[in-house]
N, C-alpha and C. Protein backbone atom coordinates (compact mmCIF):
# COMPACT_ATOMS: atom_id res chain seq x y z
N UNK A 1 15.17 -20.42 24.72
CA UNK A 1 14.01 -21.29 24.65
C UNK A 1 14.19 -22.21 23.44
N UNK A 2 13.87 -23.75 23.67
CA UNK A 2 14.48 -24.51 22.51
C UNK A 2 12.87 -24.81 22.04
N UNK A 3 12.67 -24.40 20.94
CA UNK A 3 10.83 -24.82 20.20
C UNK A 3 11.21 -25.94 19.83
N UNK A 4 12.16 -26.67 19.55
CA UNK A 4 12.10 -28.07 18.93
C UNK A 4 11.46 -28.61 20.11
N UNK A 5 11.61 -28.77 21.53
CA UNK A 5 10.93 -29.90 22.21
C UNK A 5 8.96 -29.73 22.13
N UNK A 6 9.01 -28.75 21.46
CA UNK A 6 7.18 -28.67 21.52
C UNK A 6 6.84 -29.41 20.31
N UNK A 7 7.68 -29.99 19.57
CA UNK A 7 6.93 -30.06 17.84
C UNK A 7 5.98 -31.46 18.33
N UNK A 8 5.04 -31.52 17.42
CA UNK A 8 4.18 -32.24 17.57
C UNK A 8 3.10 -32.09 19.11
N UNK A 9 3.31 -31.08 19.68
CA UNK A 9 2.50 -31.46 20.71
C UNK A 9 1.44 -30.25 20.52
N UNK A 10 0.81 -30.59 21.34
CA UNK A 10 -0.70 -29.27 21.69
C UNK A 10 0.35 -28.19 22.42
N UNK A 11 -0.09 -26.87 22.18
CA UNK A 11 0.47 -25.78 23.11
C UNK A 11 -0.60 -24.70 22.69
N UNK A 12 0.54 -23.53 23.87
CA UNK A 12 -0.51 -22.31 24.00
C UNK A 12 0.68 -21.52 23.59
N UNK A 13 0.34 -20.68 23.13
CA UNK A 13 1.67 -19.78 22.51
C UNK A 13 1.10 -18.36 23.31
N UNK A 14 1.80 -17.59 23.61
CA UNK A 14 1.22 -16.27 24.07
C UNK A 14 2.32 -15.18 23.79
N UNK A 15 2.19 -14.41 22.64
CA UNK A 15 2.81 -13.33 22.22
C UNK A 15 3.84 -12.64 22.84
N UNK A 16 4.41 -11.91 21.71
CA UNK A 16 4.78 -10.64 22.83
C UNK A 16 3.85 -9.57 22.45
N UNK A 17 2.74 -9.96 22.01
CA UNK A 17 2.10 -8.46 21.43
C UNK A 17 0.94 -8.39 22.40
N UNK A 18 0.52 -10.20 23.13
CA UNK A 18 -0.08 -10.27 24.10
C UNK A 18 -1.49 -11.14 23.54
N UNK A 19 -1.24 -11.68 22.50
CA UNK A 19 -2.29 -12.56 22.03
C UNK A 19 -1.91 -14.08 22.58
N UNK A 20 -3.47 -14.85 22.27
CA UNK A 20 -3.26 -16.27 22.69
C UNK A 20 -3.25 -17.21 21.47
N UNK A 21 -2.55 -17.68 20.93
CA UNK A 21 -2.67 -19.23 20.37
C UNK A 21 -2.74 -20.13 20.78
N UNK A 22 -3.73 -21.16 20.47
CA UNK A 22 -3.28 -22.72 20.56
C UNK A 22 -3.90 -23.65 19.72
N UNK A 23 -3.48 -24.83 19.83
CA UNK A 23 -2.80 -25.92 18.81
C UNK A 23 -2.06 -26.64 18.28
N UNK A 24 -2.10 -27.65 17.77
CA UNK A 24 -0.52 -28.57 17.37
C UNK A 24 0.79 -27.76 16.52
N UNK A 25 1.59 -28.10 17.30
CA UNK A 25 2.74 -27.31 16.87
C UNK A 25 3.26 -28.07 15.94
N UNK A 26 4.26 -27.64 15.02
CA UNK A 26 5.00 -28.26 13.67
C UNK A 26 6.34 -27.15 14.20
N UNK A 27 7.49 -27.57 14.74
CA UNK A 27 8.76 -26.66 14.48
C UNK A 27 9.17 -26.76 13.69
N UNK A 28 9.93 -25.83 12.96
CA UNK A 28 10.83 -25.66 11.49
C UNK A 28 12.17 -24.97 12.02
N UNK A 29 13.17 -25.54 11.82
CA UNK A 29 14.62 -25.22 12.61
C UNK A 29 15.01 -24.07 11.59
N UNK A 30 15.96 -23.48 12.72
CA UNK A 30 16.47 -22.19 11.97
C UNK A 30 17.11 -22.05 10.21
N UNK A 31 17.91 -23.52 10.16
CA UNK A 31 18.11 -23.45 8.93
C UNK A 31 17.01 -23.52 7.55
N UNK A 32 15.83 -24.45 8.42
CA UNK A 32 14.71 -24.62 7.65
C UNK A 32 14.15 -23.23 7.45
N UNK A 33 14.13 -21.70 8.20
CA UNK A 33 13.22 -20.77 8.22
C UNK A 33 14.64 -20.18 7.41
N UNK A 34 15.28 -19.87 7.34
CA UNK A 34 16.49 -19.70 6.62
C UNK A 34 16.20 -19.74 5.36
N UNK A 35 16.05 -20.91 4.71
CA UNK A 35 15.85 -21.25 3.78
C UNK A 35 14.52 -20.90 3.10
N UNK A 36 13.56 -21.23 3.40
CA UNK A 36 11.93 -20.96 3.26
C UNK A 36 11.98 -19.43 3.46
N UNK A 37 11.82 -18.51 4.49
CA UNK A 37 10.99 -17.21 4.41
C UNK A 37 12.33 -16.35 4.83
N UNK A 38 13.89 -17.24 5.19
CA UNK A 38 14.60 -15.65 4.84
C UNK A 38 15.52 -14.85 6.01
N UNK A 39 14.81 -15.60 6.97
CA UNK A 39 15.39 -15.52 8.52
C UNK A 39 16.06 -16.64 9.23
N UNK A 40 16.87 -16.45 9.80
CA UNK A 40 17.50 -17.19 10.62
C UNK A 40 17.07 -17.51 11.88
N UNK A 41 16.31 -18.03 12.22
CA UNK A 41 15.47 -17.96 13.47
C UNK A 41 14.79 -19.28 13.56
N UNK A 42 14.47 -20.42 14.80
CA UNK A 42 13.65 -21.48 14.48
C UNK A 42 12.44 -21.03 14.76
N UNK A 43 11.48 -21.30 14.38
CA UNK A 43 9.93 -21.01 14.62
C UNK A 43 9.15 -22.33 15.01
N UNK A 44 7.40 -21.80 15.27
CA UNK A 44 6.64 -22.67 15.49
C UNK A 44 5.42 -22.57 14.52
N UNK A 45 4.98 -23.86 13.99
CA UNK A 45 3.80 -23.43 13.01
C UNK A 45 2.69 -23.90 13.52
N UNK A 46 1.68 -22.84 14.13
CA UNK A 46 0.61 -23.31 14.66
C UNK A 46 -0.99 -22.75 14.08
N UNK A 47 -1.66 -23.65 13.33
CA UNK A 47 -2.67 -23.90 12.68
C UNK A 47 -2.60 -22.70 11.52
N UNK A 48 -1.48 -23.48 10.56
CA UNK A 48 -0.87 -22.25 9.86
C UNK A 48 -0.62 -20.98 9.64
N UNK A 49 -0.21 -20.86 11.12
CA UNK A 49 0.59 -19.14 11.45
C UNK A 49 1.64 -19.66 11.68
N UNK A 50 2.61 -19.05 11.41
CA UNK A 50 4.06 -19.42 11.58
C UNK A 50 4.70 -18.15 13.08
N UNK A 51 5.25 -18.18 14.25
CA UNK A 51 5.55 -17.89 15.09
C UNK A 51 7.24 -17.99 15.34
N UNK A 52 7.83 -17.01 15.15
CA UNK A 52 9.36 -17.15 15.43
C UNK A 52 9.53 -17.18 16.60
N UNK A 53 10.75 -17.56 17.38
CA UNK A 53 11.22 -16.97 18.38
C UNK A 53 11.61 -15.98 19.03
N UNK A 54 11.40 -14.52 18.09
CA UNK A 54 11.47 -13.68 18.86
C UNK A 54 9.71 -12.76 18.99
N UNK A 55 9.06 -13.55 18.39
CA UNK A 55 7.56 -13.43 18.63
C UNK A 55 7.03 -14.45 20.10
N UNK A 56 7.51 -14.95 20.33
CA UNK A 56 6.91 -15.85 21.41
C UNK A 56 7.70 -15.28 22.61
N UNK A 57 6.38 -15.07 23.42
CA UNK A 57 6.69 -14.58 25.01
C UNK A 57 7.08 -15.16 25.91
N UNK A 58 6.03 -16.74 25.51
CA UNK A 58 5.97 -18.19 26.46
C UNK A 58 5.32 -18.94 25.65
N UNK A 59 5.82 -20.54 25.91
CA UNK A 59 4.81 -21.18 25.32
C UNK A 59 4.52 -22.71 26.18
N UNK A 60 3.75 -23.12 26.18
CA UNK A 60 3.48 -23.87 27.49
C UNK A 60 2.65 -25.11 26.99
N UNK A 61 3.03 -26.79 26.75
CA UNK A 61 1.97 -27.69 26.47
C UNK A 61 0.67 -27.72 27.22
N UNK A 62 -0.24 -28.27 26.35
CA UNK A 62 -1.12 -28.49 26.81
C UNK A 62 -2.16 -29.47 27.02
N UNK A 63 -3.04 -30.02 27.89
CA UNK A 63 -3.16 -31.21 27.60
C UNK A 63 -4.89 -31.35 27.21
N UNK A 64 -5.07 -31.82 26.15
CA UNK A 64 -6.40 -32.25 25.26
C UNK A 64 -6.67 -31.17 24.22
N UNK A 65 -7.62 -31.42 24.04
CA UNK A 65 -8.00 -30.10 22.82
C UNK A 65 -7.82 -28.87 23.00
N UNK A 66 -7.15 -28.10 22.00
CA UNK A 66 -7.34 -26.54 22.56
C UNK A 66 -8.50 -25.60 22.50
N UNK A 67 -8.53 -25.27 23.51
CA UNK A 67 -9.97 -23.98 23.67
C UNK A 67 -9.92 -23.12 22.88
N UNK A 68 -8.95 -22.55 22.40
CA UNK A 68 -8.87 -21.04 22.06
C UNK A 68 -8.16 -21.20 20.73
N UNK A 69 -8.22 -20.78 19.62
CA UNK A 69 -7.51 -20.67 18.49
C UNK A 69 -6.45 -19.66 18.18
N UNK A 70 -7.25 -18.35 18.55
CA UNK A 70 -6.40 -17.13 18.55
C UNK A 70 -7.17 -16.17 19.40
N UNK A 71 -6.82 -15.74 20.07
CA UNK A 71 -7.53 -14.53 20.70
C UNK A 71 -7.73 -13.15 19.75
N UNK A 72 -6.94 -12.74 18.18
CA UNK A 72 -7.01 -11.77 17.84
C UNK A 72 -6.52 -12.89 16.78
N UNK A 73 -6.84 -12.09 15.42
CA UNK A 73 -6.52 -12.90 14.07
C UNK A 73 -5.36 -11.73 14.04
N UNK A 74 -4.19 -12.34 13.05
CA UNK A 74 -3.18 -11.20 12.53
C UNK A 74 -3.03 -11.71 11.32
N UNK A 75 -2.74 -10.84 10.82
CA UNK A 75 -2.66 -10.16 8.86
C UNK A 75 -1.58 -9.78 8.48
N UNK A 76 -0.71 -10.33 7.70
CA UNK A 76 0.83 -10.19 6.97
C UNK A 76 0.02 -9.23 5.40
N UNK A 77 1.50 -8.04 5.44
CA UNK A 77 1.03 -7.28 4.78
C UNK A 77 2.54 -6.85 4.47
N UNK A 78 3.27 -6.32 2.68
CA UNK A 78 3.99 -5.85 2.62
C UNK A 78 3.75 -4.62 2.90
N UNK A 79 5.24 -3.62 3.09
CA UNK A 79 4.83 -2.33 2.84
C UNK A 79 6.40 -1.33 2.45
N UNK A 80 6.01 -0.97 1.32
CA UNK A 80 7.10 -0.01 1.23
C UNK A 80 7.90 1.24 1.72
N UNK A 81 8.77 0.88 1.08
CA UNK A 81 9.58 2.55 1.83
C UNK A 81 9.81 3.81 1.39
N UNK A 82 9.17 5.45 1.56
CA UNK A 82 9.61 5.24 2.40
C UNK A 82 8.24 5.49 4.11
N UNK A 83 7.31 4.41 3.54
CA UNK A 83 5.99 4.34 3.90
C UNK A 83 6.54 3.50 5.67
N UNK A 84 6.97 2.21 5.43
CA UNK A 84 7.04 1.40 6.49
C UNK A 84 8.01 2.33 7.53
N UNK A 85 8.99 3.32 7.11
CA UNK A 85 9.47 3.99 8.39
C UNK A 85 8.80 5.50 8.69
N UNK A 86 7.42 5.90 7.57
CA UNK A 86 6.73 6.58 8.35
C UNK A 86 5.90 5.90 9.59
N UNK A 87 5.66 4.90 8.84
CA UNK A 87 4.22 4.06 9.95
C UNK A 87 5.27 4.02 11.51
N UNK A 88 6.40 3.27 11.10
CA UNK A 88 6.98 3.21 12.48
C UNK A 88 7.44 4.06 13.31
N UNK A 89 7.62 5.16 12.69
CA UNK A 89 8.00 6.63 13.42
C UNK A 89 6.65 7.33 13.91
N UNK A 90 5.70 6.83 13.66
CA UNK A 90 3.99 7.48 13.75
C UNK A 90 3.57 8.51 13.15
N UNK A 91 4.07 8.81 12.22
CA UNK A 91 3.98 9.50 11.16
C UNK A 91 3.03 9.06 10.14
N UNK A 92 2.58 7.75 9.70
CA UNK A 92 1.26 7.24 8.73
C UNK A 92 0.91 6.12 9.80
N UNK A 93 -0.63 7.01 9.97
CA UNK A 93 -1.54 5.64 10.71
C UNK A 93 -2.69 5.46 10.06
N UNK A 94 -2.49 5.46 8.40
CA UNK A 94 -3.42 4.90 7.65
C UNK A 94 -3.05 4.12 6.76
N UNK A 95 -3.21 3.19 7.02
CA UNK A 95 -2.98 2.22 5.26
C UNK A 95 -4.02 2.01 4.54
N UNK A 96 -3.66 2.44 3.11
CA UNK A 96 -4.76 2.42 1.80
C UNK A 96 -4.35 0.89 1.36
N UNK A 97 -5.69 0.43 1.25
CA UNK A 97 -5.40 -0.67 0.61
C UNK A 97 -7.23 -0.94 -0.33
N UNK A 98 -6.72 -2.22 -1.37
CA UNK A 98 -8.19 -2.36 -1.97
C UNK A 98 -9.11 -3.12 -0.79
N UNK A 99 -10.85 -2.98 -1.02
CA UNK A 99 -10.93 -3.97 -0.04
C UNK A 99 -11.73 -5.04 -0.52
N UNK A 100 -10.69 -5.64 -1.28
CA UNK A 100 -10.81 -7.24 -1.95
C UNK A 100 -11.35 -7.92 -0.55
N UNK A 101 -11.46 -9.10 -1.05
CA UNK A 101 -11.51 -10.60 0.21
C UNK A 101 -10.70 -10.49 1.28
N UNK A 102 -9.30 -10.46 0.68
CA UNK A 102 -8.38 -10.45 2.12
C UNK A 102 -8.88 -9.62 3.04
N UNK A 103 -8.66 -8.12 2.36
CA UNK A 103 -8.88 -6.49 3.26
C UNK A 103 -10.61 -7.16 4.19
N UNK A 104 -11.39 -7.78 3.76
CA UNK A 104 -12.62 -8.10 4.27
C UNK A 104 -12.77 -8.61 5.53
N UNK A 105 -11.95 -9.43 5.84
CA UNK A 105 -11.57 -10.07 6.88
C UNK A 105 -10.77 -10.08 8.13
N UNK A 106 -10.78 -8.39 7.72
CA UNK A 106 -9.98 -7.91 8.78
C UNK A 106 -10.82 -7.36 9.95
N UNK A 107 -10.55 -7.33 11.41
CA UNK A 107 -11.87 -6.76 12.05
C UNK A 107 -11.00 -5.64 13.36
N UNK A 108 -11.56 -4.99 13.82
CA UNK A 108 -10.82 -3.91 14.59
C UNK A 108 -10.32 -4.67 15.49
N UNK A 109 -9.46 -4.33 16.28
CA UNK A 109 -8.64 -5.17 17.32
C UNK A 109 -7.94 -5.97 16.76
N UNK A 110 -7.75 -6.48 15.54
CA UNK A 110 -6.50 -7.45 14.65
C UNK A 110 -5.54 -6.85 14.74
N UNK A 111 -4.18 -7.27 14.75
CA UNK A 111 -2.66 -7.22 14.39
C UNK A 111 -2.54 -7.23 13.07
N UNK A 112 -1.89 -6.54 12.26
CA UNK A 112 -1.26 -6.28 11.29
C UNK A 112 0.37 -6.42 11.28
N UNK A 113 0.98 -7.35 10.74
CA UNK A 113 2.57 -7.68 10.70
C UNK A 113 2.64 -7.12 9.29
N UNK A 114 3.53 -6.07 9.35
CA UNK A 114 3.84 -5.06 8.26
C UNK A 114 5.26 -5.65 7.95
N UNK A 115 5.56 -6.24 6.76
CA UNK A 115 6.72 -6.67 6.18
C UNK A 115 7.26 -5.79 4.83
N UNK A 116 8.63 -5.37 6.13
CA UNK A 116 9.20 -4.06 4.90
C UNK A 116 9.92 -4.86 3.63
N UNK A 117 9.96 -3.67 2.74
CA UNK A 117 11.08 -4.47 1.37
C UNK A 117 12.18 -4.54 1.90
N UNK A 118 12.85 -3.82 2.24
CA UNK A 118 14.11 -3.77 1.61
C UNK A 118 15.48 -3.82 2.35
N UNK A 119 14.70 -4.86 3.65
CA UNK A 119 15.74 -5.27 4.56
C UNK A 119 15.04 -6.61 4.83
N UNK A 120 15.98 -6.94 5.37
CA UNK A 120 15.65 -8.92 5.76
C UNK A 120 15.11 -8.56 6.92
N UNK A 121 14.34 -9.23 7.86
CA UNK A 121 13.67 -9.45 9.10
C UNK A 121 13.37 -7.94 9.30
N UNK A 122 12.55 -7.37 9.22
CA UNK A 122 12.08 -6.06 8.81
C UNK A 122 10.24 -6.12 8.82
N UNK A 123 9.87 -5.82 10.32
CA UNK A 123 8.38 -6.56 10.87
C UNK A 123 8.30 -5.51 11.64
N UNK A 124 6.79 -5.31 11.53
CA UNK A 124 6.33 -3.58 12.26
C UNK A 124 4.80 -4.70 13.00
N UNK A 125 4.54 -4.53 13.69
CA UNK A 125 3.18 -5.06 14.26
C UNK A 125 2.32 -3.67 15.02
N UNK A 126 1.54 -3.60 14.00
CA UNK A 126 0.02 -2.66 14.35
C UNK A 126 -1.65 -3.15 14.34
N UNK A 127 -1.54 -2.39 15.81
CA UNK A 127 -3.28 -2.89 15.90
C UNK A 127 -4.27 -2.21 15.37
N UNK A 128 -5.35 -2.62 14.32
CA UNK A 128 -6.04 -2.33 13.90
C UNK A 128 -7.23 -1.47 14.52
N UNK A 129 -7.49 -0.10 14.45
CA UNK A 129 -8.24 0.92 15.50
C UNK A 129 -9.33 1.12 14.87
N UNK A 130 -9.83 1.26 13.48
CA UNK A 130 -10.44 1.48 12.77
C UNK A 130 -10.66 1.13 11.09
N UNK A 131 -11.66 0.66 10.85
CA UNK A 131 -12.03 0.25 9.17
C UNK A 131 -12.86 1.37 8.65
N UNK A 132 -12.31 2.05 7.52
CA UNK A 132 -12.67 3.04 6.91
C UNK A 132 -12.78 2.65 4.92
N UNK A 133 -14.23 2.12 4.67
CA UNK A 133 -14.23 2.21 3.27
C UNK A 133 -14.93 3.03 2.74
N UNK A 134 -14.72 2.93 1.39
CA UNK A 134 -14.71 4.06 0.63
C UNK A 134 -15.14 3.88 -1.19
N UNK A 135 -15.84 4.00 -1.65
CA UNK A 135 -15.95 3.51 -3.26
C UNK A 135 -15.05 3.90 -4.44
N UNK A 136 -13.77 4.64 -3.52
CA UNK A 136 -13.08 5.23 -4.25
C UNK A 136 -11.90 6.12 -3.67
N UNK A 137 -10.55 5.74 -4.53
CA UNK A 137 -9.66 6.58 -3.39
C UNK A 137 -9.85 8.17 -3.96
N UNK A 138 -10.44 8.74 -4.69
CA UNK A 138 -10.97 9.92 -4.59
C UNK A 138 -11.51 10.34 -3.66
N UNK A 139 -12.60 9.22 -2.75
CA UNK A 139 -13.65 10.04 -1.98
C UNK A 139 -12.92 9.67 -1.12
N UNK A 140 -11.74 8.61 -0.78
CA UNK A 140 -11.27 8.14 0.39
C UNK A 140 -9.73 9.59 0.32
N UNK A 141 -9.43 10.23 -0.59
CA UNK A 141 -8.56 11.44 -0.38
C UNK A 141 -9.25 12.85 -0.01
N UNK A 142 -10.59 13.10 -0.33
CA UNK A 142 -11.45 13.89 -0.20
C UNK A 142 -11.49 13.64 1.52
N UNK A 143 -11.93 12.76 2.04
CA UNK A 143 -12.43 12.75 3.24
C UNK A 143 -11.17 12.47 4.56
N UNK A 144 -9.84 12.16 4.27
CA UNK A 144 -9.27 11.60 4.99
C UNK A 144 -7.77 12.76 5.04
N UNK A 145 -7.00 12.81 6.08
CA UNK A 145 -5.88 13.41 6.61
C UNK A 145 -5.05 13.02 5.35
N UNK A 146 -4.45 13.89 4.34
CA UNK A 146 -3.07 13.07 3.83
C UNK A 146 -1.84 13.01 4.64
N UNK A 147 -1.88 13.60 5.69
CA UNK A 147 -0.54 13.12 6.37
C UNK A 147 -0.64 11.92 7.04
N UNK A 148 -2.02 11.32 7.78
CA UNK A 148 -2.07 10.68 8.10
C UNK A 148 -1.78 9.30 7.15
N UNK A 149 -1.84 9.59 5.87
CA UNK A 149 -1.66 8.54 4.83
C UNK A 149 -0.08 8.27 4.53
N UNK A 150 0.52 8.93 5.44
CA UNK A 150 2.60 9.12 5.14
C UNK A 150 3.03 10.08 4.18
N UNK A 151 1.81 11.14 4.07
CA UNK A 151 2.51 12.36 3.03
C UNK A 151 3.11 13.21 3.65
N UNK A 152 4.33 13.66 3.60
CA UNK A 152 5.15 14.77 4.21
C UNK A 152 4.40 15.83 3.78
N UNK A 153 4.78 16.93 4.18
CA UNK A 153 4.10 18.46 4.20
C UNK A 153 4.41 18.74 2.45
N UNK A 154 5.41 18.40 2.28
CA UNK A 154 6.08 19.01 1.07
C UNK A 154 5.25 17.92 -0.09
N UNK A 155 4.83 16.83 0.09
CA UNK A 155 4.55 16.08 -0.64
C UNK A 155 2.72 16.38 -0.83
N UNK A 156 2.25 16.74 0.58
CA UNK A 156 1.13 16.85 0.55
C UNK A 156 0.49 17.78 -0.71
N UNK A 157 1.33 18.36 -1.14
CA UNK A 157 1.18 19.70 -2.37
C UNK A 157 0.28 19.13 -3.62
N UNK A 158 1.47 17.77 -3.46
CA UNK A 158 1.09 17.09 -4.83
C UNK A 158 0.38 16.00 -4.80
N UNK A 159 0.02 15.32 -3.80
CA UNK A 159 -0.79 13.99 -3.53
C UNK A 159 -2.20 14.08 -4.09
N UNK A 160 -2.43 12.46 -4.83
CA UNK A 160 -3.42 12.69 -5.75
C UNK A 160 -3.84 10.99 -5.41
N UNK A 161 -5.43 10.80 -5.77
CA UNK A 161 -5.38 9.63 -5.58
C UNK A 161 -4.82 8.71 -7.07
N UNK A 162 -4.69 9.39 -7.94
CA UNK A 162 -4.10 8.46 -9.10
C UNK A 162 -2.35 7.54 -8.04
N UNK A 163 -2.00 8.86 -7.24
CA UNK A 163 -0.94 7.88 -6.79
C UNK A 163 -0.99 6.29 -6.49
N UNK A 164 -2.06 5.76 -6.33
CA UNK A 164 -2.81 4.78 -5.99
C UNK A 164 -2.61 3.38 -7.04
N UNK A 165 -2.71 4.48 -8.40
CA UNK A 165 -2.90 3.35 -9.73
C UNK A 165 -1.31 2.71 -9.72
N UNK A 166 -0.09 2.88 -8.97
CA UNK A 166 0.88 1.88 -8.80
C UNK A 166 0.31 0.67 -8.59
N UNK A 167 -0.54 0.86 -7.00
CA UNK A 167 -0.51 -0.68 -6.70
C UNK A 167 -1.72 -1.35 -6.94
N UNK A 168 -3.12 -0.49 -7.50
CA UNK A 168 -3.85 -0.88 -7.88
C UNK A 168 -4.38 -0.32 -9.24
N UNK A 169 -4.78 -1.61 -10.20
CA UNK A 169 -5.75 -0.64 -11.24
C UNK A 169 -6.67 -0.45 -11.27
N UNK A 170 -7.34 0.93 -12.17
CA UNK A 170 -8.60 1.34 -11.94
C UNK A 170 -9.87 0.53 -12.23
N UNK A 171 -9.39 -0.92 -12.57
CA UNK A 171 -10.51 -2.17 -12.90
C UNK A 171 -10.49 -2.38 -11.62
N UNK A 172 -9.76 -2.74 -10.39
CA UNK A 172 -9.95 -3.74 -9.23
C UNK A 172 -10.67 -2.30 -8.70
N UNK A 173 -9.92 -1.56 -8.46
CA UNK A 173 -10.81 -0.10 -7.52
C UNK A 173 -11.97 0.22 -7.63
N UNK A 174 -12.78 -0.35 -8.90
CA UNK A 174 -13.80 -0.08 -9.23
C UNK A 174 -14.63 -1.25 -8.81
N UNK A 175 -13.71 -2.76 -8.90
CA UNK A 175 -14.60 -3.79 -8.57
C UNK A 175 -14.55 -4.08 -6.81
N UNK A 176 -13.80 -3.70 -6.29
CA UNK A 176 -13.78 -4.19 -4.70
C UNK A 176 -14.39 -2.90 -4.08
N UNK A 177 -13.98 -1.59 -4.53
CA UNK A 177 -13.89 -0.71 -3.53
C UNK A 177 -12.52 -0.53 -2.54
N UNK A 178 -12.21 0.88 -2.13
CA UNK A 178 -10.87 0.87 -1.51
C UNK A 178 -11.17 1.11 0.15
N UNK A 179 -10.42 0.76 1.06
CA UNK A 179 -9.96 1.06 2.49
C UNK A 179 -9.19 1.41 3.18
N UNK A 180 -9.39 2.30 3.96
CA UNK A 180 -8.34 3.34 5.03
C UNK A 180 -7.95 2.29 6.15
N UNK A 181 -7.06 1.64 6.73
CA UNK A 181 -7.28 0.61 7.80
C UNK A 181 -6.22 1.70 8.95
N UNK A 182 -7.02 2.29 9.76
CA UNK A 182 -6.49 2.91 10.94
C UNK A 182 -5.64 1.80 12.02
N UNK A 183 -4.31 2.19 12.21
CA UNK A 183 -3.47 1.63 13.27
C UNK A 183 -2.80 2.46 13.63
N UNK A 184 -2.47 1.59 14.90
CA UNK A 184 -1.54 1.89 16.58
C UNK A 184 -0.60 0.93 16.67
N UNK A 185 0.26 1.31 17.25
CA UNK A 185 1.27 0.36 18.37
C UNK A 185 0.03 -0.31 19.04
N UNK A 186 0.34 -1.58 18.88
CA UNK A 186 -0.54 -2.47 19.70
C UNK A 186 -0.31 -2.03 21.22
């Protein structure tokens, strides 16, 4: 499929995860995505989501305004290891995160594009099943599965919510509040 002949036009993009986009397209050629975010791949940028080619199912012009923006919003999220190959093995279907602004705006039925460290093109896509907050990852370790959080059995011994103060400090935890965001294989 060549995305350069869509640039500039109206289209409908339709996943492989099974969502709808549409809107004016902007293509960025493989060397351009190369360069910028890292992959070799040409993409499509539609109402600033960026869409590769191996994310697009079909994509089809369209003619006048588009109806539909997105059928499901999706959320780019790093995630470490060796967390991102529990999530993908189904082993952690909870992600802790603060729930600042971003985390706010997330709503059940969203996609989550999980971007691992420590490989290039390294993308997990999970659907959001459940929003679980909490005023604290104390009460959010008190109340919640630690395996479900990617603790192995052996690890579970020692899991504490200070593990937490890596990626957050105890100033933001205190000012946002923290969240469990339950996912699936879309």
């Amino acid at each position: 499929m060549d995305l350069s002949v869509y640039d500039g036009k109206t289209v409908r993009i339709k996943t492989v995860w099974g969502e709808i986009f549409e809107g004016e397209a902007v293509h960025d050629s493989e060397e351009y995505c190369e360069h910028e975010y890292g992959w070799a791949e040409e993409s499509l940028n539609l109402n600033h989501w960026l869409f590769r080619r191996s994310d697009i199912e079909s994509v089809e012009q369209i003619v006048g305004e588009p109806r539909i923006w997105m059928s499901r919003r999706m959320h780019f999220m790093h995630l470490d290891h060796p967390a991102y190959g529990r999530m993908e093995d189904g082993l952690k279907t909870l992600e802790l995160r603060l729930n600042d602004p971003k985390r706010r705006e997330i709503q059940v039925g969203d996609i989550i594009c999980f971007e691992g460290f420590e490989e290039d093109n390294e993308y997990l896509h999970m659907e959001v099943k459940e929003l679980l907050p909490f005023p604290s990852f104390k009460e959010l370790y008190a109340a919640l599965p630690l395996s479900e959080m990617g603790y192995s059995p052996e690890e579970e011994k020692n899991a504490s919510p200070a593990d937490m103060d890596k990626y957050y400090t105890p100033e933001e935890q205190a000012r946002w509040g923290v969240l469990a965001i339950r996912v699936a294989e879309p």
